[in-house]
Protein backbone atom coordinates (compact mmCIF):
# COMPACT_ATOMS: atom_id res chain seq x y z
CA UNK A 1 -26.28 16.78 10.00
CA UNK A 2 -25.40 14.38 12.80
CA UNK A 3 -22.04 14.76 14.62
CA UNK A 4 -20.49 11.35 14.46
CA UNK A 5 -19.58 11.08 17.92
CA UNK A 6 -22.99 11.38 18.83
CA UNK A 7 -24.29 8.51 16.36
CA UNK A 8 -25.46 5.71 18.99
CA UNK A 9 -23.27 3.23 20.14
CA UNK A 10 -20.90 4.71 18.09
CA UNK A 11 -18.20 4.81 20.96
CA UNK A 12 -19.71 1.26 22.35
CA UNK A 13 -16.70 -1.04 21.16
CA UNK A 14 -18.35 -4.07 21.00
CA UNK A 15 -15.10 -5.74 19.73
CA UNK A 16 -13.15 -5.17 23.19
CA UNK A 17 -13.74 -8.94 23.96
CA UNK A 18 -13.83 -9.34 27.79
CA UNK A 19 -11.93 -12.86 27.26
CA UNK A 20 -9.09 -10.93 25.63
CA UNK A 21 -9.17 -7.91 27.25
CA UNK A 22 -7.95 -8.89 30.76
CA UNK A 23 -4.45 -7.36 31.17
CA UNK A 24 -2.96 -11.42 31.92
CA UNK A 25 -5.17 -12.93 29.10
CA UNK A 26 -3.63 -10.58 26.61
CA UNK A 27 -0.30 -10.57 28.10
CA UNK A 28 -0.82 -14.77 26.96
CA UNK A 29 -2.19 -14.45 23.59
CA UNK A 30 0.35 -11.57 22.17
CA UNK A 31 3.37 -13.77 23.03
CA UNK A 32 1.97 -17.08 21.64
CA UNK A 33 0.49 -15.39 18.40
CA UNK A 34 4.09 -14.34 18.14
CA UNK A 35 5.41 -17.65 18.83
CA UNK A 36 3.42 -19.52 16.13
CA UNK A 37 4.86 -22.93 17.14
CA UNK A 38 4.08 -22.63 21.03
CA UNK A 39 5.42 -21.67 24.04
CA UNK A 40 6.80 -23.47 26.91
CA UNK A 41 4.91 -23.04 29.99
CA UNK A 42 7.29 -22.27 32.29
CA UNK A 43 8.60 -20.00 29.04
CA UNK A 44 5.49 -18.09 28.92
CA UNK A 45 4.73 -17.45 32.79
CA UNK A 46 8.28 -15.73 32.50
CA UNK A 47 7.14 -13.84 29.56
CA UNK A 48 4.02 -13.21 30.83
CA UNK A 49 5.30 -12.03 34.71
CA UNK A 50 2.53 -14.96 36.18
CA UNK A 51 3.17 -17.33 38.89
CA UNK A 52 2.04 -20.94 37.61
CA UNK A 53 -1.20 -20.98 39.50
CA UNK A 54 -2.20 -17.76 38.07
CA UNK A 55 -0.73 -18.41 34.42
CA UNK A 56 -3.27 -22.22 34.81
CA UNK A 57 -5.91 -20.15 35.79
CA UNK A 58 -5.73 -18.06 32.48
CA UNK A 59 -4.83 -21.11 30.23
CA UNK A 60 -7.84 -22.85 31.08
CA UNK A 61 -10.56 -19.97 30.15
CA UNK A 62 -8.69 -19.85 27.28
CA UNK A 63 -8.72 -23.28 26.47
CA UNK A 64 -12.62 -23.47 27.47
CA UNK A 65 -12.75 -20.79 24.82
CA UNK A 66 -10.83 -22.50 21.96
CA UNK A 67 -8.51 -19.70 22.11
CA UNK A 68 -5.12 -21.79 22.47
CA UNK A 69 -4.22 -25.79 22.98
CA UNK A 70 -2.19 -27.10 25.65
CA UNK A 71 -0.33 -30.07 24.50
CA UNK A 72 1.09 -32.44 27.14
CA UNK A 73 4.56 -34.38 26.86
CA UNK A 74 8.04 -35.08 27.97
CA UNK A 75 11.16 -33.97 26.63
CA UNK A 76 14.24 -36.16 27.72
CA UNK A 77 11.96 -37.92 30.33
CA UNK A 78 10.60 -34.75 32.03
CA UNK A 79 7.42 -33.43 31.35
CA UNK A 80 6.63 -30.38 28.99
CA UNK A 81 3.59 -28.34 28.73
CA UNK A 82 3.26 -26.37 25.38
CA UNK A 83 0.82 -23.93 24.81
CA UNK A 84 -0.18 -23.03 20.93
CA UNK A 85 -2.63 -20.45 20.07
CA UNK A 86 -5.32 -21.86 17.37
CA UNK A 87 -6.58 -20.83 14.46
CA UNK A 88 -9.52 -19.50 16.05
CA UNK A 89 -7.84 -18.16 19.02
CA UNK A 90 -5.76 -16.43 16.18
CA UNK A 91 -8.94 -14.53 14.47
CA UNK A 92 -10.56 -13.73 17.56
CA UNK A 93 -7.62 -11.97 19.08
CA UNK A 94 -6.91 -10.05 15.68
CA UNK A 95 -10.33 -8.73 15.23
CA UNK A 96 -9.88 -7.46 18.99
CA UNK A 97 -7.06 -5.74 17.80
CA UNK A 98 -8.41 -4.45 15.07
CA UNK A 99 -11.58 -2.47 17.99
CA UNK A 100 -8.39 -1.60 19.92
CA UNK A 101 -7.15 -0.16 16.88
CA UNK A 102 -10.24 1.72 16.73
CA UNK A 103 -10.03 2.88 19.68
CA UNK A 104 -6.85 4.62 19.76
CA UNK A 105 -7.85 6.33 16.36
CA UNK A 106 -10.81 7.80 17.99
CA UNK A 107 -8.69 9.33 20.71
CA UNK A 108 -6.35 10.72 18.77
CA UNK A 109 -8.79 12.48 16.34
CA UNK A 110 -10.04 14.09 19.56
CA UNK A 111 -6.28 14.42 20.62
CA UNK A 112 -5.35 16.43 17.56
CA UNK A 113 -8.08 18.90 18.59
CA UNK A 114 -6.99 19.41 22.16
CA UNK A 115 -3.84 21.20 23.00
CA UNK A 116 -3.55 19.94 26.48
CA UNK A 117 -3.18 16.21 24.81
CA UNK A 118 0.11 14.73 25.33
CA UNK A 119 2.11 14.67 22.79
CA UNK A 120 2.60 11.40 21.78
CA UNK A 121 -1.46 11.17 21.62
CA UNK A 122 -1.14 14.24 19.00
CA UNK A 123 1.23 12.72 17.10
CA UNK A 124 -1.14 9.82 15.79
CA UNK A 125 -2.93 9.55 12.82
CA UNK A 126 -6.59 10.10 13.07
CA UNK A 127 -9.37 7.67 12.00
CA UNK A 128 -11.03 8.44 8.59
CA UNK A 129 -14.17 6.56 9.67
C-alpha cells in the first residue's frame, strides 16, 4: 500500500497560480471579487495598503491576464478609474482558492498528528482526500 503523501506530485499544488499568488495581486483580487460592481482606484490602493505606482503595476498584469477591467471616466468632471474583476478573473481566482484550500487541509491532517502544532492548526478539519 502506498502512503499518500508519498504519491508523486501529490504535494506539487499546481493550482497555486503565480499570477494570483503574489501577496499584492491577491490583496487586489479578494477585495474586487468582494466588490462585484468595482472598486475605485484610489478606493482599492487604500484597501489594498499600495502606493498608486505600485497598485498600476499590479493592475496591468492583471489586465494582460484578463483577470479584471479597468474602466476609464469622470464623475462630476474629474476623472475616475474603476477596476471590476471579470468573469474569468472570477474562476481563475476561485479555483486558486480552492489549491489553497487544499493546502491548508493537508497541513492540518499532519497538524492533528503533531502535538507541537499550534493550536489553531489542530483545530482544523482534516482533508478526506
Amino acid at each position: 500500500m502506498t502512503d499518500v503523501s508519498l504519491t508523486e506530485g501529490r504535494f506539487a499544488y499546481e493550482g497555486l497560480d503565480r499570477v494570483i499568488h503574489e501577496r499584492a495581486r491577491l490583496s487586489v483580487l479578494t477585495s474586487l471579487i468582494t466588490n462585484p460592481k468595482g472598486v475605485a482606484f484610489n478606493d482599492l490602493k487604500q484597501m489594498c495598503s499600495l502606493t498608486d505606482g505600485n497598485l498600476s503595476r499590479h493592475l496591468k498584469v492583471l489586465e494582460t491576464e484578463g483577470m479584471v477591467e479597468i474602466v476609464k471616466g469622470h464623475d462630476r468632471n474629474r476623472p475616475l478609474t474603476v477596476v471590476k474583476i471579470t468573469s474569468a478573473g472570477r474562476l481563475r481566482y476561485l479555483e486558486y482558492l480552492t489549491t489553497l484550500e487544499q493546502v491548508v487541509k493537508d497541513a492540518a491532517k499532519m497538524a492533528q498528528e503533531d502535538e507541537s502544532a499550534p493550536v489553531l492548526m489542530r483545530g482544523l478539519t482534516p482533508s478526506k482526500a
